[in-house]
C-alpha atoms as a PDB file:
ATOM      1  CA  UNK A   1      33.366   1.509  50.463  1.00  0.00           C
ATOM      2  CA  UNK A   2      30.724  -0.885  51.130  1.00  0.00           C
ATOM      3  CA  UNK A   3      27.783   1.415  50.544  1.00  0.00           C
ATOM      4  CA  UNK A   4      29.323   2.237  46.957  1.00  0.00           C
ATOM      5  CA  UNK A   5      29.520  -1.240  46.030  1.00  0.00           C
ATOM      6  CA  UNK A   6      25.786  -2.192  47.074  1.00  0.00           C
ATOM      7  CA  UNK A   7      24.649   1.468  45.130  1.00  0.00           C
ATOM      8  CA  UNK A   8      26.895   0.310  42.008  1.00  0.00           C
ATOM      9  CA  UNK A   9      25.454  -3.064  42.006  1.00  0.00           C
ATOM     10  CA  UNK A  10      22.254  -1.440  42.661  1.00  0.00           C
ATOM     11  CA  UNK A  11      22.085   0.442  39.606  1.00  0.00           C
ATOM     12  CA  UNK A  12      23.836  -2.222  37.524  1.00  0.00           C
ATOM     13  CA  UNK A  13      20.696  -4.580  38.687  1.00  0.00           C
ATOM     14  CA  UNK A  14      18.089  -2.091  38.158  1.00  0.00           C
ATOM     15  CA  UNK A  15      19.759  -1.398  34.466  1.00  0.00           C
ATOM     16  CA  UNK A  16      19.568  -4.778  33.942  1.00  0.00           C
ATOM     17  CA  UNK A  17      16.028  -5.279  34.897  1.00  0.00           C
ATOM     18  CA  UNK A  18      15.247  -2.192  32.343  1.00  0.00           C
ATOM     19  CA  UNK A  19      16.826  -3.786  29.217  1.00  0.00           C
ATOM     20  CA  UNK A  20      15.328  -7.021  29.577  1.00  0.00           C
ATOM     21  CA  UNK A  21      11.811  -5.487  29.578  1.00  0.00           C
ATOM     22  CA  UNK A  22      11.983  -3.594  26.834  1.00  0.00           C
ATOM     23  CA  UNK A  23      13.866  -5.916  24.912  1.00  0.00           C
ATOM     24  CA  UNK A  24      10.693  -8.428  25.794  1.00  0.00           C
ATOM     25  CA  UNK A  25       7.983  -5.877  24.902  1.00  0.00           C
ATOM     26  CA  UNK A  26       9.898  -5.357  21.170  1.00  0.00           C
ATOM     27  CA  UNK A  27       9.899  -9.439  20.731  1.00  0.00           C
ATOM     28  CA  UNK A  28       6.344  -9.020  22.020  1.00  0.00           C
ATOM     29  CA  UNK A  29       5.255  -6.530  19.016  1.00  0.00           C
ATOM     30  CA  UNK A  30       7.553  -8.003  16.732  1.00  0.00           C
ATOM     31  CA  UNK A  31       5.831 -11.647  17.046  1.00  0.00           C
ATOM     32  CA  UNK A  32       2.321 -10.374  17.045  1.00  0.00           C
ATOM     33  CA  UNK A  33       2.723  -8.098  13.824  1.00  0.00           C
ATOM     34  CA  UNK A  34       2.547  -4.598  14.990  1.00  0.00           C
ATOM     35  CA  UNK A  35       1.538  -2.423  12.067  1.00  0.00           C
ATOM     36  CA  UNK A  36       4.339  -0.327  12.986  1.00  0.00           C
ATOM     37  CA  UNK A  37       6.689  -3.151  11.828  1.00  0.00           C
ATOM     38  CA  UNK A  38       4.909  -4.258   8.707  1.00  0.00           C
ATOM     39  CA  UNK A  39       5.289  -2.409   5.743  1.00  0.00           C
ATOM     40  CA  UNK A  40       2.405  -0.712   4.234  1.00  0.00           C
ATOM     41  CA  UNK A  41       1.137  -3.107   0.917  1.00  0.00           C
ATOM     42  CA  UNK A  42       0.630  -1.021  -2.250  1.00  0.00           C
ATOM     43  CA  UNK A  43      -1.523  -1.748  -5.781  1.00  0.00           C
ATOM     44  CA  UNK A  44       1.020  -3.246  -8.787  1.00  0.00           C
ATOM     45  CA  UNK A  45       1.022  -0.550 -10.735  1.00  0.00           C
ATOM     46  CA  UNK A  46       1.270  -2.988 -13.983  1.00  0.00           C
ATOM     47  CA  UNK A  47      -1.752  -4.870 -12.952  1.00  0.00           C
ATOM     48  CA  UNK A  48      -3.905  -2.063 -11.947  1.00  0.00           C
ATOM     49  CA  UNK A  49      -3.085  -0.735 -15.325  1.00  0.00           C
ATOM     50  CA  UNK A  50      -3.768  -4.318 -17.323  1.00  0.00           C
ATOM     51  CA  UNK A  51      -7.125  -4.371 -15.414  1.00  0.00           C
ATOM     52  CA  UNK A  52      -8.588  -0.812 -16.483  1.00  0.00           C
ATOM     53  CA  UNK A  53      -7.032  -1.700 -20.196  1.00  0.00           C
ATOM     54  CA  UNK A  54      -9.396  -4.401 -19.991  1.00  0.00           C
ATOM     55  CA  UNK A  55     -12.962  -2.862 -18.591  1.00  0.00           C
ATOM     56  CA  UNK A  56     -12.551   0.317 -21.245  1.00  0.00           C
ATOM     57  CA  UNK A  57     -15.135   0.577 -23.801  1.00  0.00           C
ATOM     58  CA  UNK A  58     -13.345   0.132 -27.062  1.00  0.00           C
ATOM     59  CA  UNK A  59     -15.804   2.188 -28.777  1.00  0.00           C
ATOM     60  CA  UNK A  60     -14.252   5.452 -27.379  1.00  0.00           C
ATOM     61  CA  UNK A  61     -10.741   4.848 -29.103  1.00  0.00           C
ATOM     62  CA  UNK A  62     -10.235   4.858 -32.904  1.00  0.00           C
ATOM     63  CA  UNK A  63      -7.426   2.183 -32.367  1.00  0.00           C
ATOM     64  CA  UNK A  64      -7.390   0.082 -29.000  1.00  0.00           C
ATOM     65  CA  UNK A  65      -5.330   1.555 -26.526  1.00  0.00           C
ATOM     66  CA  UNK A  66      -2.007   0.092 -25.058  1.00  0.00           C
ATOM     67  CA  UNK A  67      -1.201  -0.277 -21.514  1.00  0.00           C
ATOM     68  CA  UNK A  68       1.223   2.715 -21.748  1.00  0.00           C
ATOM     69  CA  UNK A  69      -2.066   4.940 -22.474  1.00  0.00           C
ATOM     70  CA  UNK A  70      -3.250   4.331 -18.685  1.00  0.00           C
ATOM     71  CA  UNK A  71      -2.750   6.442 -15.757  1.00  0.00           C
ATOM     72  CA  UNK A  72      -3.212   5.850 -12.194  1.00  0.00           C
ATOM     73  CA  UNK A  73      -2.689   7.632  -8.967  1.00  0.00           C
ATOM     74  CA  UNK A  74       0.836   6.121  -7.734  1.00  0.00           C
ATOM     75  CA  UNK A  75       1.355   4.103  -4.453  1.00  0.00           C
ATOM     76  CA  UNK A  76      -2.342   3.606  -3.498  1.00  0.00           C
ATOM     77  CA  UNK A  77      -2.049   1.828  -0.494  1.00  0.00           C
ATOM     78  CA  UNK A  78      -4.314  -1.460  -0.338  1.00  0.00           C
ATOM     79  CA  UNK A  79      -7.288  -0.155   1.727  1.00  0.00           C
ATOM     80  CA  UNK A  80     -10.998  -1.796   1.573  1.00  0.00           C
ATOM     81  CA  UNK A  81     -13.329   0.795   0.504  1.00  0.00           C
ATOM     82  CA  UNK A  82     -10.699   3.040  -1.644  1.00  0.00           C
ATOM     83  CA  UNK A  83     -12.130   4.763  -4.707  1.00  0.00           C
ATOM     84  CA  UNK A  84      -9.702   6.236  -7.777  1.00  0.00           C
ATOM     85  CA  UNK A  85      -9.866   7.126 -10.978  1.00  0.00           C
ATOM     86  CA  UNK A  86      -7.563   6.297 -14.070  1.00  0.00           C
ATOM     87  CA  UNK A  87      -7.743   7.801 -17.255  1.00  0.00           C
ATOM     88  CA  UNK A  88      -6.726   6.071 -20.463  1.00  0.00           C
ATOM     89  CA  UNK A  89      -5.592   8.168 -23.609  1.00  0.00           C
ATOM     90  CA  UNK A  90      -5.695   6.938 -26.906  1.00  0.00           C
ATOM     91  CA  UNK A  91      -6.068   7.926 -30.019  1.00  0.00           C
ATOM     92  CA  UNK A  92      -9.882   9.196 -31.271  1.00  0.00           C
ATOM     93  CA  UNK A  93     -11.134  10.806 -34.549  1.00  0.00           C
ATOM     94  CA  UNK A  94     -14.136  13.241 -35.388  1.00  0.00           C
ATOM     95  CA  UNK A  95     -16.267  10.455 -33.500  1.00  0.00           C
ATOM     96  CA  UNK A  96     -14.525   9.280 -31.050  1.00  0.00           C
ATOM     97  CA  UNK A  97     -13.033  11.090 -28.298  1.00  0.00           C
ATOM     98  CA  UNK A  98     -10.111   8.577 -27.326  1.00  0.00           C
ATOM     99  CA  UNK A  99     -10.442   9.564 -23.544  1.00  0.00           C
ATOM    100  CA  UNK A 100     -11.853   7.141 -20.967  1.00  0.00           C
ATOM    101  CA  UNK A 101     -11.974   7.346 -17.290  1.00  0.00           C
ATOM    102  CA  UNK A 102     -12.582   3.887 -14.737  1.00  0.00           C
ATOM    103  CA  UNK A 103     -13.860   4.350 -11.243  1.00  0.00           C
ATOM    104  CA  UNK A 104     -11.594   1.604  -9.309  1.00  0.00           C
ATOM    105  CA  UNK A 105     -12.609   0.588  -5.512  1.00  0.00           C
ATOM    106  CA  UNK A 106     -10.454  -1.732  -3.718  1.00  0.00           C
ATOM    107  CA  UNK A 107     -13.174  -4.418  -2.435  1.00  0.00           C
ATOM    108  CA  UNK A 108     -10.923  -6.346   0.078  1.00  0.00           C
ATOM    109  CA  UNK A 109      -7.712  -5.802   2.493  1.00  0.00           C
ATOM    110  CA  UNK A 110      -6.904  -8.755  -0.837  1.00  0.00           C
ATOM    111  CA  UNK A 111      -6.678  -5.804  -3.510  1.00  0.00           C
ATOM    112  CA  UNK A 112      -9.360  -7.281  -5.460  1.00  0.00           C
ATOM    113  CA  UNK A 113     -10.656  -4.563  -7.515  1.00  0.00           C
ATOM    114  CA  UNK A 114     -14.296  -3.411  -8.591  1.00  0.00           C
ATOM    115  CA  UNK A 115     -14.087  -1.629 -12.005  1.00  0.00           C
ATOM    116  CA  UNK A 116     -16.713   0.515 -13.547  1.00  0.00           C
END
């Protein structure tokens, strides 16, 4: 009866022991900002679209274009070095084609933009 008391105490112990590490290493990568606990940042779609209104070349559009004539990729993560395009539709005539497209590169881990 002993001997199953010292095993049960044993294991209880050892359990113990177990829980407390990995409860430790979680609090461990929790504090330090694992980047399997942050949430991956994405553009504003709104603002990506307010900045390409504002680096097209008016001449291309018979009437200037509205932010609902802009269209971006979706969810683009914030990555430095990231290239896209978004193409704005408007409204062109015999001499104007009322299509633009603007190369966008995420320059920082900010999501400041370069637009061209």
């Amino acid at each position: 009866m002993t001997d199953q008391r010292s095993f049960a105490r044993t294991v209880i112990a050892l359990s113990l022991a177990v829980t407390a590490c990995c409860a430790l290493t979680f609090t461990i990568m929790l504090l330090s900002g694992s980047p399997a606990v942050q949430p991956q940042r994405v553009l504003d779609q709104d603002a990506l679209a307010r900045a390409v209104l504002n680096n097209v070349n008016s001449a291309d559009f018979a009437k200037p274009p509205t932010i609902d004539d802009v269209t971006c990729p979706a969810s683009i993560p914030v990555e430095t070095g990231r290239e896209f395009e978004c193409k704005v539709n408007g409204v062109g005539d015999g001499n104007r084609s009322g299509h633009a497209w603007v190369k966008v590169k995420i320059k920082d881990d900010q999501g400041d933009l370069s637009l061209g």
